[in-house]
C-alpha atoms as a PDB file:
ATOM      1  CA  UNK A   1      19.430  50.817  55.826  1.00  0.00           C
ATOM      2  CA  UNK A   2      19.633  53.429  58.631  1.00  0.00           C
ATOM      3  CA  UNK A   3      21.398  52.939  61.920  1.00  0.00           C
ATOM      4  CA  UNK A   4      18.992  50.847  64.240  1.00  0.00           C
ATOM      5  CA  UNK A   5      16.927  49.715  61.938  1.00  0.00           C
ATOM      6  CA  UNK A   6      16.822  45.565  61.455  1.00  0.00           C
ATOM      7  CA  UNK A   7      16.998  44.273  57.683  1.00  0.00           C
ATOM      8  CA  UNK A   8      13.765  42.699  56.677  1.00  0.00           C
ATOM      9  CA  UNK A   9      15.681  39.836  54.732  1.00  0.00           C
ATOM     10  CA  UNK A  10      19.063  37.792  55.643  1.00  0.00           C
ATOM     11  CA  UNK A  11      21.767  39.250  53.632  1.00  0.00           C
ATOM     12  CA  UNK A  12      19.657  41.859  52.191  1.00  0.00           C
ATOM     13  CA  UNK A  13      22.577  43.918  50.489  1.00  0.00           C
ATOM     14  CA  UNK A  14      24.181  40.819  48.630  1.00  0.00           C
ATOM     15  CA  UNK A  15      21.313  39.629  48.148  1.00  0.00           C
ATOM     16  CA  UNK A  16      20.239  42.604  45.962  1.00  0.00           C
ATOM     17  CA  UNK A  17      23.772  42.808  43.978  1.00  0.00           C
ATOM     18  CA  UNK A  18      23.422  38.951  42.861  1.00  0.00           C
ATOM     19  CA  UNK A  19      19.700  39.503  42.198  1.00  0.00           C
ATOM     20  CA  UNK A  20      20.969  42.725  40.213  1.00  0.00           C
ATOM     21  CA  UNK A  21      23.744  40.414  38.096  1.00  0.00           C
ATOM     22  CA  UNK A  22      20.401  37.751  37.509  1.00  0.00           C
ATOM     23  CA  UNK A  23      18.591  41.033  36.206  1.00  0.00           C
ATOM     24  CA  UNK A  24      21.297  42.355  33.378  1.00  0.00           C
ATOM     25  CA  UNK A  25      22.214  38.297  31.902  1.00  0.00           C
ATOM     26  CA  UNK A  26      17.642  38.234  31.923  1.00  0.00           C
ATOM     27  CA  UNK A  27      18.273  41.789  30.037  1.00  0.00           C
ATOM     28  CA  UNK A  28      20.630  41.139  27.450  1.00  0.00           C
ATOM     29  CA  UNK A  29      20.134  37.452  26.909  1.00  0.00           C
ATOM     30  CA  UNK A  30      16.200  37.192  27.123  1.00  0.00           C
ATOM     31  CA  UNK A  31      13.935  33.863  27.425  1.00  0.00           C
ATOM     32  CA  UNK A  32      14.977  30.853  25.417  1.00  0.00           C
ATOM     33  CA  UNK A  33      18.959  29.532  26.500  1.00  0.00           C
ATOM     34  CA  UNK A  34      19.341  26.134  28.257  1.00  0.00           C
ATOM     35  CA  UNK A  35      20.849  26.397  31.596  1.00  0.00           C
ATOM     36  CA  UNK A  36      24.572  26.368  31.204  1.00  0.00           C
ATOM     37  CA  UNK A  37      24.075  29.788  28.798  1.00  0.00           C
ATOM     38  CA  UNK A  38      22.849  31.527  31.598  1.00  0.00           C
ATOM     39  CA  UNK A  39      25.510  30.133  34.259  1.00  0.00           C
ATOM     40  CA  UNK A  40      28.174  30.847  31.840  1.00  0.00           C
ATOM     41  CA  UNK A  41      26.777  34.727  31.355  1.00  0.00           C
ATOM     42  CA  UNK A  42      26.246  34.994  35.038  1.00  0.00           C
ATOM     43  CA  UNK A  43      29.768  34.167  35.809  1.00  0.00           C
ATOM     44  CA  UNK A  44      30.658  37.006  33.748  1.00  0.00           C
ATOM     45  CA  UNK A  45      28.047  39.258  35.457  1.00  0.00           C
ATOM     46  CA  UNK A  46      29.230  38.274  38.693  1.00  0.00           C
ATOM     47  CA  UNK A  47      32.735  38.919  37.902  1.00  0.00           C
ATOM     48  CA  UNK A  48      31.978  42.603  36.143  1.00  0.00           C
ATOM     49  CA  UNK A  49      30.198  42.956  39.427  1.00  0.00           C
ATOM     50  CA  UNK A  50      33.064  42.215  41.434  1.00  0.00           C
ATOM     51  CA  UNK A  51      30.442  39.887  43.379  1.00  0.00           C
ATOM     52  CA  UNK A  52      32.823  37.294  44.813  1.00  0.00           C
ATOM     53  CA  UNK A  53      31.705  33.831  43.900  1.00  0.00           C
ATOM     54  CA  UNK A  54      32.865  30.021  43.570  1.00  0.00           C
ATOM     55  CA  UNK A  55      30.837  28.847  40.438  1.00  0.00           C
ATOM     56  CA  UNK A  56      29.938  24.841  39.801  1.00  0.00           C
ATOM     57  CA  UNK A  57      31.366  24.926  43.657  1.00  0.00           C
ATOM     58  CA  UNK A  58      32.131  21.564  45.500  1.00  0.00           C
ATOM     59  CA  UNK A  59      29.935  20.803  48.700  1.00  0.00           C
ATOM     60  CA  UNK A  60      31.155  18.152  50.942  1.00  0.00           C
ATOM     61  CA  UNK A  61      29.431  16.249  53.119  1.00  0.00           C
ATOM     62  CA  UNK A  62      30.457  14.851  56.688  1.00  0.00           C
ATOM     63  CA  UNK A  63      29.474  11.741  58.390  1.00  0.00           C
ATOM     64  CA  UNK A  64      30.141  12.323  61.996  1.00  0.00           C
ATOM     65  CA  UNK A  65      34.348  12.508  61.383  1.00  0.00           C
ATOM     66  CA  UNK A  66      34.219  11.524  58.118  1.00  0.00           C
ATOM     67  CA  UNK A  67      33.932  12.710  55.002  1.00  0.00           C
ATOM     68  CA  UNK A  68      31.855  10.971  52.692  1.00  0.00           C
ATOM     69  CA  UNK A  69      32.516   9.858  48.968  1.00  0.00           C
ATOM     70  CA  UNK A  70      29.330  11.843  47.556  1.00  0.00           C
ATOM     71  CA  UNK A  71      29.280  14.854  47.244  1.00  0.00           C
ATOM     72  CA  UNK A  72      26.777  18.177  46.105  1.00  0.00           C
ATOM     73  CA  UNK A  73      27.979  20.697  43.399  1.00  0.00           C
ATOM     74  CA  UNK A  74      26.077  23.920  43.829  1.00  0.00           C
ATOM     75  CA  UNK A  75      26.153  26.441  40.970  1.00  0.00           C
ATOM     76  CA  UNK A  76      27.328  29.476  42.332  1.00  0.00           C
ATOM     77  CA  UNK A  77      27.990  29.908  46.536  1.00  0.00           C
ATOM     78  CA  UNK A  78      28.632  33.939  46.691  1.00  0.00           C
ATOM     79  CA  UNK A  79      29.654  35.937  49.236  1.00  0.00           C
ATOM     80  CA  UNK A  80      31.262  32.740  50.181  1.00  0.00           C
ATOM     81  CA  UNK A  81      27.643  32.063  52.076  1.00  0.00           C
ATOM     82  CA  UNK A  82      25.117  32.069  49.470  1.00  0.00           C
ATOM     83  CA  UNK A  83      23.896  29.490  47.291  1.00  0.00           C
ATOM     84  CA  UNK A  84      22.658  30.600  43.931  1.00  0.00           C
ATOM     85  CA  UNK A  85      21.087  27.976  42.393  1.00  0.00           C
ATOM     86  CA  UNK A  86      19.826  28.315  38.135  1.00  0.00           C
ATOM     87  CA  UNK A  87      17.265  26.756  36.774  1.00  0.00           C
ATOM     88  CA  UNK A  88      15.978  26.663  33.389  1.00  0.00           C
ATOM     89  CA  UNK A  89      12.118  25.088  34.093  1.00  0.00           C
ATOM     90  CA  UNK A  90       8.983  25.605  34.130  1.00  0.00           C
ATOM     91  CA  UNK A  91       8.780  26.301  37.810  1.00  0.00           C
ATOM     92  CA  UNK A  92      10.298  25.604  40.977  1.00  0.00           C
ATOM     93  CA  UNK A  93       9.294  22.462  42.280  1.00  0.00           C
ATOM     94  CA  UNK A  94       9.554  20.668  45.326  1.00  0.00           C
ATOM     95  CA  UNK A  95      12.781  18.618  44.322  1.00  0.00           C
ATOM     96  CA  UNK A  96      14.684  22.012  43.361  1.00  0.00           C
ATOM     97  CA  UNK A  97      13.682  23.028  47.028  1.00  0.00           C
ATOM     98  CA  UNK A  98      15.126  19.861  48.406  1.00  0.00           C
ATOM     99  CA  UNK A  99      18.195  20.322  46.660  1.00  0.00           C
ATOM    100  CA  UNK A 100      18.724  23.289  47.792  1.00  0.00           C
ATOM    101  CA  UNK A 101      17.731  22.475  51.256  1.00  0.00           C
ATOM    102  CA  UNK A 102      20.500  19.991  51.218  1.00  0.00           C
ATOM    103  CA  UNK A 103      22.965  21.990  49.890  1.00  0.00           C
ATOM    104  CA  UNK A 104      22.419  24.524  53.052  1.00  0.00           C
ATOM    105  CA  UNK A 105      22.387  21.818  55.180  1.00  0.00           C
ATOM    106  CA  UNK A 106      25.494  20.395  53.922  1.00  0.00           C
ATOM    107  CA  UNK A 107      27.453  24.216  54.566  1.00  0.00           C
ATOM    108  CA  UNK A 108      25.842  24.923  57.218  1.00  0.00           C
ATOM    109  CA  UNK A 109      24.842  28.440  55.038  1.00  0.00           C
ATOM    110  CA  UNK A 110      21.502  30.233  55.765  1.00  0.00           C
ATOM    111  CA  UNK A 111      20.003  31.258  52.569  1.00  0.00           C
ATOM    112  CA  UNK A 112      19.874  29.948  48.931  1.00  0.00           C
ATOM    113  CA  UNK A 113      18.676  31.830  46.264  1.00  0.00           C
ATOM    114  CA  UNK A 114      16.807  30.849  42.969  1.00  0.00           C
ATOM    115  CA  UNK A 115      17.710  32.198  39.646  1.00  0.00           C
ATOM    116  CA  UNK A 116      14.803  30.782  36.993  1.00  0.00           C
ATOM    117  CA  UNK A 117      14.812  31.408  33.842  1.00  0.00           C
ATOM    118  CA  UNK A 118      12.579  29.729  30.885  1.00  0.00           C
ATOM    119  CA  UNK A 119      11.332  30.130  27.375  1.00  0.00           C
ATOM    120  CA  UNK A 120       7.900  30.714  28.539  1.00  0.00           C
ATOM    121  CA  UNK A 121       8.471  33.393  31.182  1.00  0.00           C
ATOM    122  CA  UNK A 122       9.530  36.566  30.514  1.00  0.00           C
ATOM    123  CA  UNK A 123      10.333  37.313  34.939  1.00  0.00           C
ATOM    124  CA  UNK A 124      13.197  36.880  36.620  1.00  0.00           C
ATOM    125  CA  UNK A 125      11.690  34.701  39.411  1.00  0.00           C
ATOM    126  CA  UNK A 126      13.936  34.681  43.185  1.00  0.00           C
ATOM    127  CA  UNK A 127      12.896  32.441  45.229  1.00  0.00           C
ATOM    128  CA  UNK A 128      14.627  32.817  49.270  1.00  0.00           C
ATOM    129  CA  UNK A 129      15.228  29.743  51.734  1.00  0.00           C
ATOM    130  CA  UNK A 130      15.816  31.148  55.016  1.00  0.00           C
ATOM    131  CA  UNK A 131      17.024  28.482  56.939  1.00  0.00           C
ATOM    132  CA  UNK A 132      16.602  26.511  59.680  1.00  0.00           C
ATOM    133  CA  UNK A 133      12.579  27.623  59.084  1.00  0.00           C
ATOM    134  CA  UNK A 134      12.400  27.621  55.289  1.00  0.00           C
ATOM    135  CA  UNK A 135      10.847  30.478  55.067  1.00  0.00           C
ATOM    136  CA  UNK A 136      10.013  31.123  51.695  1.00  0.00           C
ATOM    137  CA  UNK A 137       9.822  34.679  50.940  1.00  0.00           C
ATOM    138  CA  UNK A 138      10.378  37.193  47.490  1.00  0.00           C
ATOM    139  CA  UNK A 139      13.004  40.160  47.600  1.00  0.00           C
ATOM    140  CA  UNK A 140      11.673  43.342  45.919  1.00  0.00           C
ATOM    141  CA  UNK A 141      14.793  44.999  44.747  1.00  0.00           C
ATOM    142  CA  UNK A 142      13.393  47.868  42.794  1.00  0.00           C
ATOM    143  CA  UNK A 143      14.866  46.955  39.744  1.00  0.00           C
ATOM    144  CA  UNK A 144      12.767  47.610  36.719  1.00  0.00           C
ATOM    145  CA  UNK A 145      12.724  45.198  33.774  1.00  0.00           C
ATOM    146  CA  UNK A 146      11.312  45.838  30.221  1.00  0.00           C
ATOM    147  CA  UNK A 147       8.223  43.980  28.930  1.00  0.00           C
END
């Protein structure tokens, strides 16, 4: 990004490291794992990377004053203000998106980022919530990956 230019996408940079770290566990592990493979990988990714990050991280929620009981546990937060959420499905449905909705909510953060990763699908698939708007939106970070 030059001088006096705007980024087209919130966090753009980080963005494209964590996106990077999703790209090399997709290139050495493949299609197939269950979930907590891939988050267990990732952490290592993220911490080759130097990418600081808070994995299986603790989101509290306030009512008015008060802290409540309940509570949200997000995968990863990095950058100590984005949620990186995995998922090992199909696709991204509706309920993911509410999750993560709440969990950006709950933080007050601005974007949340989907890592997906299935059996059937051989694409790393990042999805963006841009909050308050929810704008949903796909980050092309030029990074090639085999067939």
């Amino acid at each position: 990004m030059t001088p006096g230019n705007i980024s087209k996408y919130l966090y753009e940079e980080e963005c494209r490291q964590i996106i990077g770290a999703c790209y090399e566990v997709h290139n050495y592990l493949g299609s197939g794992f269950l979930e907590p493979i891939y988050q267990e990988a990732l952490a290592l990714e993220l911490t080759n990377q130097n990418i600081p990050f808070y994995q299986e991280k603790r989101l509290e929620v306030w009512y008015k004053d008060e802290k409540l009981q309940k509570f949200y546990i997000a995968d990863f937060v990095c950058f100590d203000k984005i949620i990186l959420e995995l998922k090992a499905v199909d696709g991204i449905v509706n309920e993911h998106v509410g999750q993560v909705l709440n969990y950006l909510k709950a933080t007050q953060f601005k974007l949340g980022l989907f890592y997906k990763n299935v059996h059937i699908c051989k694409n790393i698939y990042t999805q963006c919530l841009n909050g308050p708007y929810f704008t949903r939106y796909y980050l092309n970070c030029n990074i090639k990956m085999p067939l």
